[in-house]
C-alpha atoms as a PDB file:
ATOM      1  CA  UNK A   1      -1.736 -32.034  74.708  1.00  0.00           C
ATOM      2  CA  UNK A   2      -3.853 -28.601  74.857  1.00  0.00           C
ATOM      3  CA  UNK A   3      -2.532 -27.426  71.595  1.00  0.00           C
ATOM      4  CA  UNK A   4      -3.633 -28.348  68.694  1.00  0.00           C
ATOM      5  CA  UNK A   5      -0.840 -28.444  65.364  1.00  0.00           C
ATOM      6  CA  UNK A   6      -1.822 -25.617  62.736  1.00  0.00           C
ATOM      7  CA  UNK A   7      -1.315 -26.279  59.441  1.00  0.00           C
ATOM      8  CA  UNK A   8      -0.707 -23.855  56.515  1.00  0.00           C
ATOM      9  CA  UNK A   9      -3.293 -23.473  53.463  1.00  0.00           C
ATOM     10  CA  UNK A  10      -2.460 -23.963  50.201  1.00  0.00           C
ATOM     11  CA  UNK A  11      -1.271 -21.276  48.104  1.00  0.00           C
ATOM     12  CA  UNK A  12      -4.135 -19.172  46.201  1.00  0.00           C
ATOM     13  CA  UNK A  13      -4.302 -19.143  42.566  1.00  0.00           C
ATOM     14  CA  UNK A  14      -3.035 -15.140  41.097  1.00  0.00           C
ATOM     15  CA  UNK A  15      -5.993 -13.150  40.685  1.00  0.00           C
ATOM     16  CA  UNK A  16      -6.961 -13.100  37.011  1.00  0.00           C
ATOM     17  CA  UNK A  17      -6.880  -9.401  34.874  1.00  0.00           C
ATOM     18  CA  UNK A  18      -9.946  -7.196  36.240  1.00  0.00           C
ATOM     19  CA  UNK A  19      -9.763  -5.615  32.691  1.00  0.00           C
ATOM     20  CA  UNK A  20     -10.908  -1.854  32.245  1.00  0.00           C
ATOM     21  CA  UNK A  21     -14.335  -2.059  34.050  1.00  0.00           C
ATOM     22  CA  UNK A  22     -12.167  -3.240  37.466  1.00  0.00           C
ATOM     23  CA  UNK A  23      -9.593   0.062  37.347  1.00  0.00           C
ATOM     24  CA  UNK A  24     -12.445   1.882  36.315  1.00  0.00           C
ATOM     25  CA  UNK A  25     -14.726   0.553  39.416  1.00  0.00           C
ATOM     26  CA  UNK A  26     -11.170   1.289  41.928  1.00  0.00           C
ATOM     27  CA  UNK A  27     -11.201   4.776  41.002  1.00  0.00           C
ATOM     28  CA  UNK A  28     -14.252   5.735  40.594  1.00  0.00           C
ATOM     29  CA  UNK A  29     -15.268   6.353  44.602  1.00  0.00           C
ATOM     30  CA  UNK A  30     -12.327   8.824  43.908  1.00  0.00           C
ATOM     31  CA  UNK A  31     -12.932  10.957  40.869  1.00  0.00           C
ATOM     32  CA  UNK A  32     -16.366  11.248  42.303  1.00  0.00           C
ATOM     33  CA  UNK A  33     -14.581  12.425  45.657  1.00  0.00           C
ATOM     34  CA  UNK A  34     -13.032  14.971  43.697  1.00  0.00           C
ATOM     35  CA  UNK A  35     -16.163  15.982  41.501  1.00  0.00           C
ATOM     36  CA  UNK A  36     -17.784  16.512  44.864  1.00  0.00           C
ATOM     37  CA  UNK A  37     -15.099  18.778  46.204  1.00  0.00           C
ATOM     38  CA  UNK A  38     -14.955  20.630  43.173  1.00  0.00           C
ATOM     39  CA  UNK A  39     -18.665  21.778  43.519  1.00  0.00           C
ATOM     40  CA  UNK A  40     -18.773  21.896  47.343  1.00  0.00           C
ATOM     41  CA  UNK A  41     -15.143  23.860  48.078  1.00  0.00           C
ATOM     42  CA  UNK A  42     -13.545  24.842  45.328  1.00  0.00           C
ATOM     43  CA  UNK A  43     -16.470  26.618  42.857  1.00  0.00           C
ATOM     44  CA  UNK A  44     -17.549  28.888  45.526  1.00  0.00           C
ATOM     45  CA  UNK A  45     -14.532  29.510  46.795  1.00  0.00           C
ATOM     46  CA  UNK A  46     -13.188  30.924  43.159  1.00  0.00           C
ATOM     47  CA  UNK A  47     -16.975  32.462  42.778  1.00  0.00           C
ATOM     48  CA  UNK A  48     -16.487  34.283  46.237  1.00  0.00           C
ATOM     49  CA  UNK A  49     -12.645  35.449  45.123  1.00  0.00           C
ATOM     50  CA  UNK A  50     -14.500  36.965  41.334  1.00  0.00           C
ATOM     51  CA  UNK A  51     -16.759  39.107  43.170  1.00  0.00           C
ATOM     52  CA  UNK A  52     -14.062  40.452  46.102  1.00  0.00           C
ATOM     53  CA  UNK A  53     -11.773  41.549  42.984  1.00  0.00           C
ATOM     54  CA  UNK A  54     -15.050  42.911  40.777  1.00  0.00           C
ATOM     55  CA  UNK A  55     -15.557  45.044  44.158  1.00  0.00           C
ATOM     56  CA  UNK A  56     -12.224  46.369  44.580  1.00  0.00           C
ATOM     57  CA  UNK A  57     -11.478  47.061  41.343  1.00  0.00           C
ATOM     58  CA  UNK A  58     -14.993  49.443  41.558  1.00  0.00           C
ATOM     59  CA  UNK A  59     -13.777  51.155  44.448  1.00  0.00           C
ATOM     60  CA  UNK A  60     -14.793  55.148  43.847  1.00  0.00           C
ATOM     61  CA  UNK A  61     -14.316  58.026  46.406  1.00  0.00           C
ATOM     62  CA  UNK A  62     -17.553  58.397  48.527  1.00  0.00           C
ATOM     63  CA  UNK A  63     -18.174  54.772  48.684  1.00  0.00           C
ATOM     64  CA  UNK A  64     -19.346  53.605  52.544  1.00  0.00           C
ATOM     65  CA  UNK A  65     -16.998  50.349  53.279  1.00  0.00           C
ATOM     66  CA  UNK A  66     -16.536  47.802  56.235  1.00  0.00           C
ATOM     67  CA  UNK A  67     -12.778  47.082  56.516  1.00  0.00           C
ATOM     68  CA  UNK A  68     -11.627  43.692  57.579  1.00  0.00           C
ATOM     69  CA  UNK A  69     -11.076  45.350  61.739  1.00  0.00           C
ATOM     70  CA  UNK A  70     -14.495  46.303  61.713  1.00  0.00           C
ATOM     71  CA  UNK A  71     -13.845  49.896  61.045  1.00  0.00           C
ATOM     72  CA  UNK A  72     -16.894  51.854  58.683  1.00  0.00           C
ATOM     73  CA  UNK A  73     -16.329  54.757  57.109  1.00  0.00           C
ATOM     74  CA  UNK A  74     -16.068  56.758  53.466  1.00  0.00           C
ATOM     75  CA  UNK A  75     -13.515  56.347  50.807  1.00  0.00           C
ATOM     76  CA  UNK A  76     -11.943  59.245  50.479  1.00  0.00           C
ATOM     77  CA  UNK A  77      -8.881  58.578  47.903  1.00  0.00           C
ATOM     78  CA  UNK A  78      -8.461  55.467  45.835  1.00  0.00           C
ATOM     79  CA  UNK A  79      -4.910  54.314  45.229  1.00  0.00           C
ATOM     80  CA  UNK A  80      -3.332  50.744  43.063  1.00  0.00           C
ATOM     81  CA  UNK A  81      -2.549  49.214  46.620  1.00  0.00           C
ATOM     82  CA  UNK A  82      -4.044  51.763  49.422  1.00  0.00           C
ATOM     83  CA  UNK A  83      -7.623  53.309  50.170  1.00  0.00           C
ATOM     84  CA  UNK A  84      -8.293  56.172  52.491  1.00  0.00           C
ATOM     85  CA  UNK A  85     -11.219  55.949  54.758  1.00  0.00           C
ATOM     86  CA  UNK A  86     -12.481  58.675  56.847  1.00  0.00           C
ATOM     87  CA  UNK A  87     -13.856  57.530  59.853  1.00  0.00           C
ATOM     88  CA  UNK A  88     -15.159  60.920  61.243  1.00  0.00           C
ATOM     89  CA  UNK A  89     -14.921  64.449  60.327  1.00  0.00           C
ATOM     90  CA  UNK A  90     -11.480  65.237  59.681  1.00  0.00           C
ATOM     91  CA  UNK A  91     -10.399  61.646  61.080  1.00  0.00           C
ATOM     92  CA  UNK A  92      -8.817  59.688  57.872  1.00  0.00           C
ATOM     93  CA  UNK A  93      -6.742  56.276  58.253  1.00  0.00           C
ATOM     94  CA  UNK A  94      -5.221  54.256  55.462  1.00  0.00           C
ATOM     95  CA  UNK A  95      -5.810  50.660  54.993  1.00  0.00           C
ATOM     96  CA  UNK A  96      -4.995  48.207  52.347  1.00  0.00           C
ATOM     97  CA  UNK A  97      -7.388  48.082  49.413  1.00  0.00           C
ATOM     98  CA  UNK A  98      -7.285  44.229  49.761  1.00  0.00           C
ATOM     99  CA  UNK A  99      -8.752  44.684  53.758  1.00  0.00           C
ATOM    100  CA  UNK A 100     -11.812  46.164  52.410  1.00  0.00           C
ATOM    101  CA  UNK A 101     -14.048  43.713  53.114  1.00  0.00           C
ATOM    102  CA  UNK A 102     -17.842  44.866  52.521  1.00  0.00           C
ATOM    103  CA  UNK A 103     -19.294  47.487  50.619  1.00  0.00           C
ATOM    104  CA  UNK A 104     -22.110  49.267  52.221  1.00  0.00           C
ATOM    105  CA  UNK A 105     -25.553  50.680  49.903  1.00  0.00           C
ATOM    106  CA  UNK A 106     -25.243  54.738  50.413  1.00  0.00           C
ATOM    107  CA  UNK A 107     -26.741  56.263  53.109  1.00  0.00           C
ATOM    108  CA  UNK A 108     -25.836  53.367  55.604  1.00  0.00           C
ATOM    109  CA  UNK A 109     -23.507  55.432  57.686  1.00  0.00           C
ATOM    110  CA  UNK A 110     -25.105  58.818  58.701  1.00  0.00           C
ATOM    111  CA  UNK A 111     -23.012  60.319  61.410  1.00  0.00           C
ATOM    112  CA  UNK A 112     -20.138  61.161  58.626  1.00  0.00           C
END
């Protein structure tokens, strides 16, 4: 009485072959994802990586360097996997060479 009867549709005819252009238009909002990713994340991200190694491979005794804790001071001995930095007169700790983090112009830390 307050229902009306529902009544199934026919079936719909199988989509036809979209052909190159239609797998081409499906993934192309995702190889331009990527593309965009590339140039936004992943090129800087390599750049920034090239220019930590170029520094620690030109690591040199005397050097004034921020390590990753915050801690300035001079390198005093250059190892493959360790640097010495003095901190103050007669006050040397060793860090890894990989914690370096900045390297300072000369001259920036005066008190050592």
């Amino acid at each position: 009485m307050f229902i009306s009867n529902a009544y199934a549709q026919a079936a719909a005819a199988p989509a036809a072959d979209p052909g190159l252009m239609g797998s081409l238009s499906t993934f192309l909002p995702l190889i331009l994802m990527f593309v965009v990713m590339y140039f936004l994340m992943i090129r800087p991200q390599q750049k920034r990586a090239k220019e930590q190694k170029a520094m620690m491979d030109a690591l040199a005794k005397g050097d004034e360097v921020i390590t990753a804790g915050g801690i300035l001071g001079k390198v005093s001995k250059v190892n493959d996997t360790y640097v010495t930095v003095e901190v103050s007169p007669n006050t040397e700790i060793v860090v890894q060479k990989h914690s370096i983090t900045t390297l300072l112009p000369k001259g920036t830390i005066k008190s050592l």
